[in-house]
Protein backbone atom coordinates (compact mmCIF):
# COMPACT_ATOMS: atom_id res chain seq x y z
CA UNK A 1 -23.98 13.98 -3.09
CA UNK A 2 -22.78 12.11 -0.61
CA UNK A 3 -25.89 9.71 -0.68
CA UNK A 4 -24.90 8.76 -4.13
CA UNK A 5 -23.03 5.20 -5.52
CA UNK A 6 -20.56 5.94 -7.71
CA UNK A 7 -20.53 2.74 -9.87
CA UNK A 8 -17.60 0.95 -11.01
CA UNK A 9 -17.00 1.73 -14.72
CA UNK A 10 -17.88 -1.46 -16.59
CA UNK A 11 -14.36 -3.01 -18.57
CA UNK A 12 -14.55 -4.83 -21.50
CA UNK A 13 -14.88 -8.22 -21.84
CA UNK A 14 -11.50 -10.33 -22.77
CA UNK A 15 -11.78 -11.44 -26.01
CA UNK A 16 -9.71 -15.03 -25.20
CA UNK A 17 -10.03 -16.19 -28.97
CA UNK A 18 -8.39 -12.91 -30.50
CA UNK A 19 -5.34 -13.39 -27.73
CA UNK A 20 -4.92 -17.21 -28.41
CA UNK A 21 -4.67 -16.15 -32.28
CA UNK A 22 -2.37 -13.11 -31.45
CA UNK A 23 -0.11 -15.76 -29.82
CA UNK A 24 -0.45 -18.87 -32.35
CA UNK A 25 0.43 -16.41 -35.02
CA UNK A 26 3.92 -14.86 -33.38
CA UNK A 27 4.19 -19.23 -33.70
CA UNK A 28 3.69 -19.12 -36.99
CA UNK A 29 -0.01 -21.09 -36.51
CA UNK A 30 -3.10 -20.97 -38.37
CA UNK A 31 -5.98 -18.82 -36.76
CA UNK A 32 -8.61 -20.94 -34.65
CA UNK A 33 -12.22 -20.54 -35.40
CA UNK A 34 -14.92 -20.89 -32.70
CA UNK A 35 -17.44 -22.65 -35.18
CA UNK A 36 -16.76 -26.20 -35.75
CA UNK A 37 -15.28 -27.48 -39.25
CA UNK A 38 -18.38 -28.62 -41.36
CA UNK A 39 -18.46 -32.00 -42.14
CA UNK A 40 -18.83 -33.04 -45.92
CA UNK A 41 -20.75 -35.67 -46.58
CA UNK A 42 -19.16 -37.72 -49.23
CA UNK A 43 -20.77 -40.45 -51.10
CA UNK A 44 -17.80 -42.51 -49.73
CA UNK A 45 -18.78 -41.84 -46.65
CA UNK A 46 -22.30 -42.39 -47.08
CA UNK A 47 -21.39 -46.18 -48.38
CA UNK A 48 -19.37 -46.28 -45.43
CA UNK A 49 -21.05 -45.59 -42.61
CA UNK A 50 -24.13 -47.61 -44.78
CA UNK A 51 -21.73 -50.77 -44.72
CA UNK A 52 -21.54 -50.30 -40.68
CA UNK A 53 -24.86 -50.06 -40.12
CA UNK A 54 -25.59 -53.45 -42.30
CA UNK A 55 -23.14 -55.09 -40.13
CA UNK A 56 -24.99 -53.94 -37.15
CA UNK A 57 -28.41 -54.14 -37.78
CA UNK A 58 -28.10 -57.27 -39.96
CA UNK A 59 -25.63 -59.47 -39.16
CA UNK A 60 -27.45 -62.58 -40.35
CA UNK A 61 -27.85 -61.04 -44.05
CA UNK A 62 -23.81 -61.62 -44.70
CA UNK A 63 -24.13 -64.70 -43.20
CA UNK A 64 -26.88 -66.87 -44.71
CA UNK A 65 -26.84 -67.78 -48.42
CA UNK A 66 -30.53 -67.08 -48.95
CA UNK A 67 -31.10 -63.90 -46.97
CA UNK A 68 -34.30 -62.20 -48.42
CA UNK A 69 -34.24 -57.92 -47.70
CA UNK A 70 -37.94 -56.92 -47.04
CA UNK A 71 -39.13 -53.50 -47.05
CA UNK A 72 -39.35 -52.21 -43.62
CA UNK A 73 -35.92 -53.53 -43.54
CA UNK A 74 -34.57 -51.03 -46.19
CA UNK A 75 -36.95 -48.14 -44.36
CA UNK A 76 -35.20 -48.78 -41.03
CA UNK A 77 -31.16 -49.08 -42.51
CA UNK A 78 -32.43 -45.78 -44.26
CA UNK A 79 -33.40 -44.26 -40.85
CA UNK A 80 -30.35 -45.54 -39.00
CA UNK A 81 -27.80 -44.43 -41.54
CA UNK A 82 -29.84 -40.60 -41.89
CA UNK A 83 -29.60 -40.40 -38.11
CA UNK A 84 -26.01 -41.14 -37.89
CA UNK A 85 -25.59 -38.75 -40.75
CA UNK A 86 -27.14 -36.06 -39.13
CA UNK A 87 -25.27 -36.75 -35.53
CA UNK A 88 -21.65 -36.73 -37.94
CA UNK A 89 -23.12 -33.30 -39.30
CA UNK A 90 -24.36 -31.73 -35.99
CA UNK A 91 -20.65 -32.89 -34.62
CA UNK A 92 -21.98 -35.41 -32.34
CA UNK A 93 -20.05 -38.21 -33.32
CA UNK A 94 -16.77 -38.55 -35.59
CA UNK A 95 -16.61 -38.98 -38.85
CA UNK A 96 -15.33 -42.59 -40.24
CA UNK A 97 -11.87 -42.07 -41.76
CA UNK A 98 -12.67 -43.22 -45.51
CA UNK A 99 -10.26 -42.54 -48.73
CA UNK A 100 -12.68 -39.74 -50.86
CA UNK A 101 -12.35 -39.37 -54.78
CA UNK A 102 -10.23 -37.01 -56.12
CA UNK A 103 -12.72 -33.85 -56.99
CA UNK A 104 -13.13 -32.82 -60.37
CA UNK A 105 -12.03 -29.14 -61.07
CA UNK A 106 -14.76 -26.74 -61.35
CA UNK A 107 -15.14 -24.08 -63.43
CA UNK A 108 -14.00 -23.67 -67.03
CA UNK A 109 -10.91 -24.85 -68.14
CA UNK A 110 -7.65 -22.40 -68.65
CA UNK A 111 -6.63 -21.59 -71.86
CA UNK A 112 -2.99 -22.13 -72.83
């Protein structure tokens, strides 16, 4: 018996987020989340972040009054602009501040 290791008993973890939301809500706080906020990907922010890439990639094309836009020019602004959508999305990089539309309601309209 005597030969024997008596083991610790194993404690529970400390569940930090559950405490910091115990606390923010005696402040009168909104809960935190441990998954990010997902990103929506407006059509606003689409045109913007498709404007910044133009400026970027073709600088010349607002510049000169006969610019000609070939092709593999549109294929690689398409790239660019998917790529930076996907870093927004994945959390990567921020999100341009842009002004969105106001949404149209969904659902079937009340009666009166």
């Amino acid at each position: 018996m005597s030969d024997e290791i008596t083991s610790k008993r194993q404690r529970s973890p400390i569940n930090a987020l559950k405490v910091l939301n115990q606390l923010r809500e005696e402040k009168g706080l909104p809960r935190v989340s441990t998954k990010p906020r997902a990103v929506r990907i407006t059509p606003e922010l689409k045109k913007e972040i498709t404007q910044q890439e133009i400026q970027r990639l073709f600088p010349e094309a607002l510049v000169e009054p006969h610019y000609e836009f070939n092709e593999d020019q549109a294929k690689k602004l398409v790239r660019e602009v998917e790529f930076r959508l996907a870093k927004i999305k994945s959390g990567k990089e921020n999100a341009p501040n842009v002004d969105s539309a106001p949404r149209k309601p969904r659902g079937r309209p009340r009666k009166a």
